[in-house]
Protein backbone atom coordinates (compact mmCIF):
# COMPACT_ATOMS: atom_id res chain seq x y z
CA UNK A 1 81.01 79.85 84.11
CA UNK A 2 81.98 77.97 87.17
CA UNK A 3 85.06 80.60 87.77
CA UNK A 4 86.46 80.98 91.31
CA UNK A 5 86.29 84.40 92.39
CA UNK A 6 88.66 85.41 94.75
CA UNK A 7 86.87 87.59 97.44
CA UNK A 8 89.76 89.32 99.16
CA UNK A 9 90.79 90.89 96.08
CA UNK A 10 87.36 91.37 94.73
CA UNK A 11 86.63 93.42 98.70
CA UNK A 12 90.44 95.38 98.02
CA UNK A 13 89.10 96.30 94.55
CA UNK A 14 85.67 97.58 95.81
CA UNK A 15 87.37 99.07 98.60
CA UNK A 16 89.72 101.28 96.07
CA UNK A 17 86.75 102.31 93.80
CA UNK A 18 84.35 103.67 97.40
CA UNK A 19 87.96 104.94 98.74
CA UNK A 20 88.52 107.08 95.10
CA UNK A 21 85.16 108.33 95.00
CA UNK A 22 84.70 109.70 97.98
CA UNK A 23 88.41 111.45 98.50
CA UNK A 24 87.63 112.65 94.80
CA UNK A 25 84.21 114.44 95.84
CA UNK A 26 85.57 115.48 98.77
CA UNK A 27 88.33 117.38 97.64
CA UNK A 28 85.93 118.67 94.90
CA UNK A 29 83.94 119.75 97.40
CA UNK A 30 86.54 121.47 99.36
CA UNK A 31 87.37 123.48 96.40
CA UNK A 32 83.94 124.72 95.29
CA UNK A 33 83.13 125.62 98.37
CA UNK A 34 86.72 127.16 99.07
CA UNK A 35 87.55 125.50 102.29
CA UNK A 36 90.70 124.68 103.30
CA UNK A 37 89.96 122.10 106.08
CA UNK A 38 87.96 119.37 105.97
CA UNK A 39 86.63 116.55 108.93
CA UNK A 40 86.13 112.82 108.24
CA UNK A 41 83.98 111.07 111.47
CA UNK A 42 81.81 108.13 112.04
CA UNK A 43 82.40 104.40 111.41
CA UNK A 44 84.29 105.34 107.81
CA UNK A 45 86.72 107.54 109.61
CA UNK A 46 88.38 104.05 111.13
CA UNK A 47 89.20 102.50 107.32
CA UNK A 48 92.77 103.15 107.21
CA UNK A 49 92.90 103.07 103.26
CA UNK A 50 90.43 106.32 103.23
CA UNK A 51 92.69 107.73 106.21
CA UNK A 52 95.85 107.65 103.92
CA UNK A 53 94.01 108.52 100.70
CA UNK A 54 92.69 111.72 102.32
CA UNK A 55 95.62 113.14 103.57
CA UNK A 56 97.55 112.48 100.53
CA UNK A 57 94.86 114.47 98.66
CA UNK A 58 94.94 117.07 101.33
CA UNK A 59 98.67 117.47 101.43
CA UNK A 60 98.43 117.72 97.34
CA UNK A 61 95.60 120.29 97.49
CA UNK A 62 96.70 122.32 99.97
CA UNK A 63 93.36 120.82 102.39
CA UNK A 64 94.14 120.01 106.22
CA UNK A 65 92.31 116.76 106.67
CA UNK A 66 91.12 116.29 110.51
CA UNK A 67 90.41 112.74 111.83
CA UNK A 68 89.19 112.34 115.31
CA UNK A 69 90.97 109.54 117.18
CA UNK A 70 90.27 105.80 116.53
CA UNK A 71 88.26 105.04 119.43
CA UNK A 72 85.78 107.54 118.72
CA UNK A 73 85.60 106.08 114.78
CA UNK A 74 83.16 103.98 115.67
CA UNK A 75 79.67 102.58 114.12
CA UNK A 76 76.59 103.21 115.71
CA UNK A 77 75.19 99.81 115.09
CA UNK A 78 76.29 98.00 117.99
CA UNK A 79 74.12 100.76 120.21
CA UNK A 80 71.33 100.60 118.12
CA UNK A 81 71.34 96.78 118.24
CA UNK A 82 71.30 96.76 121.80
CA UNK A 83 68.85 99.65 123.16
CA UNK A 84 66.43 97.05 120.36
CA UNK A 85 67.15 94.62 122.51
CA UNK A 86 66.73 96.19 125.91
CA UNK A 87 63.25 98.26 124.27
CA UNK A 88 62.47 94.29 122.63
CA UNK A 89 62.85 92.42 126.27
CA UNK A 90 60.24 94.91 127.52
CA UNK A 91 57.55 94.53 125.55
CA UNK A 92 58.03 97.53 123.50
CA UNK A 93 58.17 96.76 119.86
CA UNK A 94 57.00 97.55 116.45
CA UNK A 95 55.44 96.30 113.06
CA UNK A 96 56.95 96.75 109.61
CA UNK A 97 54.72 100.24 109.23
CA UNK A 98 57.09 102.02 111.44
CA UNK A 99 59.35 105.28 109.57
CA UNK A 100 62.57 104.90 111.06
């Protein structure tokens, strides 16, 4: 169709949908299991649009919501990227067979 697609609202609308799932199953989750606290970590911990979601949904659910700090929100993929590189420059590699 030859449309333009604008991509920063078509990443802010992906990023709502991902955002509302996961506070929704979360607080679901929370309530089936009846626990009143809940911990968000790793790389989506640092997304500030899940941050806010979450504690608005905790605050209206009665849930605490616990982030760790920023600096520890962090992805693992710039560690894993370089011990490959490090274990690569040695010699030590492997084919497409391995189970990672």
């Amino acid at each position: 169709k030859n449309e333009e697609i604008n991509v920063a609202d078509t990443a802010a609308s992906f990023q709502k949908a991902v955002v509302g799932v996961l506070v929704d199953n979360a607080i679901k989750a929370c309530k089936i299991k009846k626990v009143d606290k809940i911990a968000i970590a790793g790389g989506v911990a640092a997304n500030s649009a899940l941050r806010e979601a979450m504690i608005k949904a905790g605050e209206q659910n009665n849930i605490k919501v616990l982030f760790p700090p920023m600096i520890l929100c962090t992805d693992n993929a710039a560690m894993i990227g370089s011990a490959a590189y490090f274990e690569y420059l040695n010699g030590r590699t492997s084919d497409l067979t391995l189970n990672a």
